[in-house]
C-alpha atoms as a PDB file:
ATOM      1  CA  UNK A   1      38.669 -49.509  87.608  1.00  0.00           C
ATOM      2  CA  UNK A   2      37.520 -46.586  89.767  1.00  0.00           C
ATOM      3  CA  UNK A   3      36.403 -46.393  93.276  1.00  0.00           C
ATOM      4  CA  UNK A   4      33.243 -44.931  91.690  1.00  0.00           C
ATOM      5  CA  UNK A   5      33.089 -47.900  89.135  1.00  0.00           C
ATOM      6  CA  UNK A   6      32.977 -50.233  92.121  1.00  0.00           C
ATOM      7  CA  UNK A   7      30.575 -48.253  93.586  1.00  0.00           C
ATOM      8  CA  UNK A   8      28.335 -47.985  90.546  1.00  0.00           C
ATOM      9  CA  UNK A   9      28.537 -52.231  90.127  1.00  0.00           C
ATOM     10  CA  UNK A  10      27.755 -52.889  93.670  1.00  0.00           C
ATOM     11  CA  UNK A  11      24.984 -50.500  93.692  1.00  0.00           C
ATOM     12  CA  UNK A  12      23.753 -52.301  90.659  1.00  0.00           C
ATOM     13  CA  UNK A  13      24.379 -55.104  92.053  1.00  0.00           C
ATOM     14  CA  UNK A  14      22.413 -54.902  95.261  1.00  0.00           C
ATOM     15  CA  UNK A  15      18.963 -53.208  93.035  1.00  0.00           C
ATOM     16  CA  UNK A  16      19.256 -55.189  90.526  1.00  0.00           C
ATOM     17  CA  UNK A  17      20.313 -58.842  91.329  1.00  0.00           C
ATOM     18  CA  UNK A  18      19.518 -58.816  95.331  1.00  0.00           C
ATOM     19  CA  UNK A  19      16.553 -56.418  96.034  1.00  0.00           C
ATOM     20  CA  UNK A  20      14.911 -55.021  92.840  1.00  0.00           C
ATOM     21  CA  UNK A  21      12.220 -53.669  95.004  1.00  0.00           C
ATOM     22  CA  UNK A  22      14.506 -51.863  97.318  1.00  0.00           C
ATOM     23  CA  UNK A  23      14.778 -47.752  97.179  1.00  0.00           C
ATOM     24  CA  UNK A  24      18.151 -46.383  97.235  1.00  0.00           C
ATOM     25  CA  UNK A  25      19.147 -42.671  98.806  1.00  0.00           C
ATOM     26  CA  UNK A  26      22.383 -40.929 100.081  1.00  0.00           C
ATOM     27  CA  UNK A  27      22.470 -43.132 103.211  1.00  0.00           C
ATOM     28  CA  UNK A  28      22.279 -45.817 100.974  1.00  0.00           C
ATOM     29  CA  UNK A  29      25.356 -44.312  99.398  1.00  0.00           C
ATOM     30  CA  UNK A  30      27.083 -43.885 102.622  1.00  0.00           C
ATOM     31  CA  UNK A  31      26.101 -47.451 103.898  1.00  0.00           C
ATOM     32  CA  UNK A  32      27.361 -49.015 100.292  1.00  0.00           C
ATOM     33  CA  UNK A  33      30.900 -46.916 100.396  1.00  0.00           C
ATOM     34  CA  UNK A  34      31.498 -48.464 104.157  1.00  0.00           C
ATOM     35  CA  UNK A  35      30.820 -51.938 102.623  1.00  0.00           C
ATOM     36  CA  UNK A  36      32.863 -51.827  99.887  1.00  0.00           C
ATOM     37  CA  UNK A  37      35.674 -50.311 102.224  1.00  0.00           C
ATOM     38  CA  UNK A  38      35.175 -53.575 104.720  1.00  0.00           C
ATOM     39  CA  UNK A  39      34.770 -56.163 101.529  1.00  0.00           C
ATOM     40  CA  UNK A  40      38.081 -54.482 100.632  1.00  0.00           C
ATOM     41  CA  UNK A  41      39.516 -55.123 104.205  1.00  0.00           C
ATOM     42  CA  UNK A  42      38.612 -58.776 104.441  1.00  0.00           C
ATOM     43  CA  UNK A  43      39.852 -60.111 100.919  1.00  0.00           C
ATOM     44  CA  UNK A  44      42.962 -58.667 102.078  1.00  0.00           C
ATOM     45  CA  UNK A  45      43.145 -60.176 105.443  1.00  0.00           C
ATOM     46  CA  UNK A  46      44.528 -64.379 106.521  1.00  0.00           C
ATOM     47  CA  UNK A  47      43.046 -66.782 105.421  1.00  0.00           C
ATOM     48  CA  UNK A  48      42.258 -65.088 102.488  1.00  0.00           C
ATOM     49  CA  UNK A  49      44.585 -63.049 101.014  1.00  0.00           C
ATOM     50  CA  UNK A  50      43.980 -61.716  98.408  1.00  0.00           C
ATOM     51  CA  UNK A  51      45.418 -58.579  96.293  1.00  0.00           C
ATOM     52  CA  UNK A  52      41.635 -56.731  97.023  1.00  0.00           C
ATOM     53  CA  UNK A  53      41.462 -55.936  93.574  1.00  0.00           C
ATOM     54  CA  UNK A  54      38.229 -54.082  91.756  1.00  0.00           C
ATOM     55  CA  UNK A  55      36.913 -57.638  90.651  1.00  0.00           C
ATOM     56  CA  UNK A  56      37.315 -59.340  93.822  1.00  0.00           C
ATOM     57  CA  UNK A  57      35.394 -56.790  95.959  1.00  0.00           C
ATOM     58  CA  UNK A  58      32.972 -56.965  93.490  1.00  0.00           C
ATOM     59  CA  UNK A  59      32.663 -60.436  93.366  1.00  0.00           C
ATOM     60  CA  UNK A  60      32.741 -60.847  97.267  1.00  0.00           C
ATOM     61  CA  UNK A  61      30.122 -58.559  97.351  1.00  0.00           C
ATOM     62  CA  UNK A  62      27.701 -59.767  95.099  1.00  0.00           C
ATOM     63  CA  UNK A  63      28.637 -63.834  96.291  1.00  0.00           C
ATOM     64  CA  UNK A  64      28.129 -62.534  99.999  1.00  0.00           C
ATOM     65  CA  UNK A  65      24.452 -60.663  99.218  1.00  0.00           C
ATOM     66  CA  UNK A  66      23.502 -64.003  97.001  1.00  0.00           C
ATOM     67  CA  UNK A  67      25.047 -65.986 100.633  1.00  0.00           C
ATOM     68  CA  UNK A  68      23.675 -63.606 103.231  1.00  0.00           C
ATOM     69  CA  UNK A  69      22.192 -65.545 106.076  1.00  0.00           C
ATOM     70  CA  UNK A  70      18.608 -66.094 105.820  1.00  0.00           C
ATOM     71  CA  UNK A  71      17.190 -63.537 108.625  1.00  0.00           C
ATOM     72  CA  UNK A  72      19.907 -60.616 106.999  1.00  0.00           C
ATOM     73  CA  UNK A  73      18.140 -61.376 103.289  1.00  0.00           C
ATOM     74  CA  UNK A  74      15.345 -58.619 103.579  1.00  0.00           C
ATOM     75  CA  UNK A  75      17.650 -56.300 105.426  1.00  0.00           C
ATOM     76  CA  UNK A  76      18.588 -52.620 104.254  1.00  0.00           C
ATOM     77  CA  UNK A  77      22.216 -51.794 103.765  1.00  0.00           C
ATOM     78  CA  UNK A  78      22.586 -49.760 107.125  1.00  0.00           C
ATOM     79  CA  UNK A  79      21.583 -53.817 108.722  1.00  0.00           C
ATOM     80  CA  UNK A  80      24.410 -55.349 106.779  1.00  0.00           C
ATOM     81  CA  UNK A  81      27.070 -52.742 107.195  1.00  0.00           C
ATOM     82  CA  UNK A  82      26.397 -52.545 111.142  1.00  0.00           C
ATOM     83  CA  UNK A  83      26.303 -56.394 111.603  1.00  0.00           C
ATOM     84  CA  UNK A  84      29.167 -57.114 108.537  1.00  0.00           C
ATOM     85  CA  UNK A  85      31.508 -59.090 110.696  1.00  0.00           C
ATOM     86  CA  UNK A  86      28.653 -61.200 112.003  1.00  0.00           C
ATOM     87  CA  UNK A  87      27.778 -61.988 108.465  1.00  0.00           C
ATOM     88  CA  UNK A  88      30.952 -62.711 107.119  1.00  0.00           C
ATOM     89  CA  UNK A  89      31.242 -64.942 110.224  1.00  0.00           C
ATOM     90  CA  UNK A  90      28.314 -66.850 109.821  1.00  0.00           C
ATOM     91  CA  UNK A  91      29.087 -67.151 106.418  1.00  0.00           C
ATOM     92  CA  UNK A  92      32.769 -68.638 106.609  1.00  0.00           C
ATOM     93  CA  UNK A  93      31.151 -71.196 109.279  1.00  0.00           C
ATOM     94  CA  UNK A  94      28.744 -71.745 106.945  1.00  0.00           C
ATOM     95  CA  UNK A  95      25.581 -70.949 109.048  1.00  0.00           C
ATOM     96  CA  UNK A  96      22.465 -69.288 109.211  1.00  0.00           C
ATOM     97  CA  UNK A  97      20.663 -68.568 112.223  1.00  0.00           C
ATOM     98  CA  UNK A  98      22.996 -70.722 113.979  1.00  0.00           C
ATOM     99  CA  UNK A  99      22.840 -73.800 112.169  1.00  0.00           C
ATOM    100  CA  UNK A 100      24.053 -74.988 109.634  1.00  0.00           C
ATOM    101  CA  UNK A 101      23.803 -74.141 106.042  1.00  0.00           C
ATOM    102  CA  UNK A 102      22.238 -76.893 103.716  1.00  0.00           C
ATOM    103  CA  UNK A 103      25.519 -77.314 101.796  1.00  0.00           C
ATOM    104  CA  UNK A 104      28.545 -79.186 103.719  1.00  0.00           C
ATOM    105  CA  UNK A 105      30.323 -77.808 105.985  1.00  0.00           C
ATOM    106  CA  UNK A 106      33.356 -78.435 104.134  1.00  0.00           C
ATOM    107  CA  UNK A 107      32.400 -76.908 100.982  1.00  0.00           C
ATOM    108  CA  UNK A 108      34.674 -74.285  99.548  1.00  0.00           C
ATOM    109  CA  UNK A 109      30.897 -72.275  99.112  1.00  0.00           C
ATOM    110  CA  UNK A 110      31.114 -71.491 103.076  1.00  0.00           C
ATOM    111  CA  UNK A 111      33.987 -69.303 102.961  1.00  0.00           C
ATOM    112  CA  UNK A 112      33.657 -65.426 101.859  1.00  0.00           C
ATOM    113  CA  UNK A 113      37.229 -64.927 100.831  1.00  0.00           C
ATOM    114  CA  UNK A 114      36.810 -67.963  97.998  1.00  0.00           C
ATOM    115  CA  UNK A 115      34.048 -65.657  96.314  1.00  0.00           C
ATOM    116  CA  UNK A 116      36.460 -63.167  95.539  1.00  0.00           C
ATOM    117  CA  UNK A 117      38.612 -65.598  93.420  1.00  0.00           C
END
């Protein structure tokens, strides 16, 4: 698959599936491209990984917008891409707001890098 094929999916992804009533403009674009590029980056990195292929960052992606913590869910993309570590943290400790997530700690649902499988 094509860098623009990922692009395209996660784009898709995010109007279609996450915020249907969102706009979407060049710094959209530019926000998306530096998310993809980071999803990329983490798959790739311990514990995780992974090979970073097309499906995984897709999958991570969409599993990490359907996971975001609950005061990043009505944020734009230029939110999520500035504060992506944070959310990936709070996701792997499986928290939002700083506690805890309703699901157990221990569930294999906490950690980003098992959405990309």
């Amino acid at each position: 698959m094509k860098e623009d094929e990922i692009y395209k999916e996660c784009v898709r992804i995010w109007l279609k599936d996450i915020h249907p009533t969102f706009t979407f403009s060049a710094m959209h674009g530019k926000q998306m491209h530096s998310i993809i590029k980071k999803v990329r980056q983490v798959c790739k990195m311990p514990p995780f990984n992974l090979a970073g292929t097309d499906e995984q960052i897709i999958s991570s992606f969409k599993k990490m917008c359907l996971n975001l913590p609950e005061w990043f869910r009505d944020k734009d993309l230029a939110i999520i891409d500035s504060k992506f570590n944070e959310i990936v943290l709070q996701i792997q400790s499986g928290k939002k707001n700083g506690k805890e997530n309703d699901h157990n700690a221990n569930s294999a649902n906490r950690h980003f890098g098992k959405y990309a499988q």
